[in-house]
Protein backbone atom coordinates (compact mmCIF):
# COMPACT_ATOMS: atom_id res chain seq x y z
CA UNK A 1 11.41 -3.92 8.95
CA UNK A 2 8.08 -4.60 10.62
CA UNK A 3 5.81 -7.74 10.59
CA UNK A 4 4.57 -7.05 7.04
CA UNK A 5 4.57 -9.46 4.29
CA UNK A 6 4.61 -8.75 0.67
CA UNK A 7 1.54 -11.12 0.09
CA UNK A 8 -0.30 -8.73 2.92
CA UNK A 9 0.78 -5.39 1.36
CA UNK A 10 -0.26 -6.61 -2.41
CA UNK A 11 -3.52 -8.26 -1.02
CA UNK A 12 -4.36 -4.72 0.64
CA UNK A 13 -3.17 -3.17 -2.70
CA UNK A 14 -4.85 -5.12 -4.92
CA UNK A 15 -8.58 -3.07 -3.90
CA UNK A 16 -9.39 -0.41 -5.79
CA UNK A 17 -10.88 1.57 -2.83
CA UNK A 18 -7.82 0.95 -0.90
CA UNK A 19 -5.85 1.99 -3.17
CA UNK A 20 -7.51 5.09 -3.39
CA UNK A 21 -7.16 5.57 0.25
CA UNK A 22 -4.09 5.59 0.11
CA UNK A 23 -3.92 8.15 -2.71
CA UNK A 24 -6.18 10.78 -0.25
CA UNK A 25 -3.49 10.07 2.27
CA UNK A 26 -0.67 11.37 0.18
CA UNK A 27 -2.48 14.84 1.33
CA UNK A 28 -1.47 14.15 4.87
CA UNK A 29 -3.53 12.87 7.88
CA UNK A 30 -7.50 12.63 7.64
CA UNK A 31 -10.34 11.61 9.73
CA UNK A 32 -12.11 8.97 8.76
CA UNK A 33 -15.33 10.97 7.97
CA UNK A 34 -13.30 12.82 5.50
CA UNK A 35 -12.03 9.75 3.80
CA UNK A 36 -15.41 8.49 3.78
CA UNK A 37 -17.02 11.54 2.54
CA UNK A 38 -14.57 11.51 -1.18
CA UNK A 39 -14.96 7.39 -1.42
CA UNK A 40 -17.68 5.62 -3.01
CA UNK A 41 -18.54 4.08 0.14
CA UNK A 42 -19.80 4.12 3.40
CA UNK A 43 -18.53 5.00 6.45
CA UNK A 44 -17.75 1.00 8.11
CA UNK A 45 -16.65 -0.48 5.28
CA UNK A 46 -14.02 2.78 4.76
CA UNK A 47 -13.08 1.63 8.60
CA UNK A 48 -12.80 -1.99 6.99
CA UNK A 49 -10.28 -0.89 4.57
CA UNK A 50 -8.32 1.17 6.70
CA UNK A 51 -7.99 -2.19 8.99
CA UNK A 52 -6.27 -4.05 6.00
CA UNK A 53 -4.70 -0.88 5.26
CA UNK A 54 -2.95 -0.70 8.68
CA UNK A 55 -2.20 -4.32 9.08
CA UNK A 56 -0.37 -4.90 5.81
CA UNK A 57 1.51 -2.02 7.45
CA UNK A 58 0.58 0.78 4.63
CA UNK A 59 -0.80 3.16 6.53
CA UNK A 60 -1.13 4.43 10.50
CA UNK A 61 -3.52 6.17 12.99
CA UNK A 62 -3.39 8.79 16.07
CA UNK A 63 -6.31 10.01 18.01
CA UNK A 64 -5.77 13.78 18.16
CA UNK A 65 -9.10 14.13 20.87
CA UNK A 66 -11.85 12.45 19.80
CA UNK A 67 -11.19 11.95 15.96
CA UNK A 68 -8.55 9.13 14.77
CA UNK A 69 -6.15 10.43 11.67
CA UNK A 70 -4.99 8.10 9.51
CA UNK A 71 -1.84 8.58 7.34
CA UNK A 72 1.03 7.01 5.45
CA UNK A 73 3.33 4.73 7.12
CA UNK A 74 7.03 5.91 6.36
CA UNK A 75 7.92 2.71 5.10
CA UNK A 76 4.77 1.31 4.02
CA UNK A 77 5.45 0.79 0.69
CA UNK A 78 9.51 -0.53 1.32
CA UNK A 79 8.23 -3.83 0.83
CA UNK A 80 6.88 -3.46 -1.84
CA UNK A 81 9.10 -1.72 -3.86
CA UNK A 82 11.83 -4.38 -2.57
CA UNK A 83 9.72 -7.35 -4.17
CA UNK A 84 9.53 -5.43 -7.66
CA UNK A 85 13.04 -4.51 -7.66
CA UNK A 86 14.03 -8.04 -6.86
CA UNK A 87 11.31 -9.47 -9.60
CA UNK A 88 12.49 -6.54 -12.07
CA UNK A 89 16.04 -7.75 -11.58
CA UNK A 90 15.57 -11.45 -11.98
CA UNK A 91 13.20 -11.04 -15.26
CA UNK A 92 16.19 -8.32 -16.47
CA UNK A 93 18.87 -10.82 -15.81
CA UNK A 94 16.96 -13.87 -17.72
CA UNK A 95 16.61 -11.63 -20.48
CA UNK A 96 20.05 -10.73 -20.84
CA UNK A 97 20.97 -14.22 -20.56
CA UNK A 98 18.50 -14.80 -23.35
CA UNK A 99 20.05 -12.07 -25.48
CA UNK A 100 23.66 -13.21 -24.68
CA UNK A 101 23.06 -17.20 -26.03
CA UNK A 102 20.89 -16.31 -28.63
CA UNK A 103 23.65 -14.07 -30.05
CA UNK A 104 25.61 -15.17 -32.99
């Protein structure tokens, strides 16, 4: 896996604007003027969020000529869903501990 952290990819997550980003980008690459245009901001600060975006590792770019597209990383959200599963596991376990002592 890359550099990312969980801390970086829930940081970038917790944003409601990023978050949305990353919901346009399930539609494939897009400019940033396009991104911009369906977000309730402006232009910079949608460049601002694709910055945390890309270097919690959620998303990527390519210039195709003079525009930059931005999409899903492949494994962007691996981290992610790692940290959950492992927290999902641990409460699951504790309660089936619980269950199991607190049986007659």
């Amino acid at each position: 896996m890359s550099n990312q952290s969980a801390d970086a990819v829930f940081d970038a997550l917790g944003e409601p604007v990023r978050r949305r980003i990353l919901e346009l980008l399930r539609d494939g690459p897009t400019p940033v003027g396009r991104l911009a245009d369906r977000l309730p901001v402006g232009r910079p600060a949608v460049s601002k969020h694709l910055r945390v975006l890309s270097d919690a590792g959620l998303i990527e770019h390519r210039s195709a000529g003079t525009r930059n597209l931005y999409a899903l990383a492949p494994d962007g959200m691996a981290i992610a869903q790692q940290w959950l599963v492992r927290t999902w596991d641990t409460v699951l376990a504790a309660y089936a501990a619980e269950i199991k002592r607190s049986s007659p």
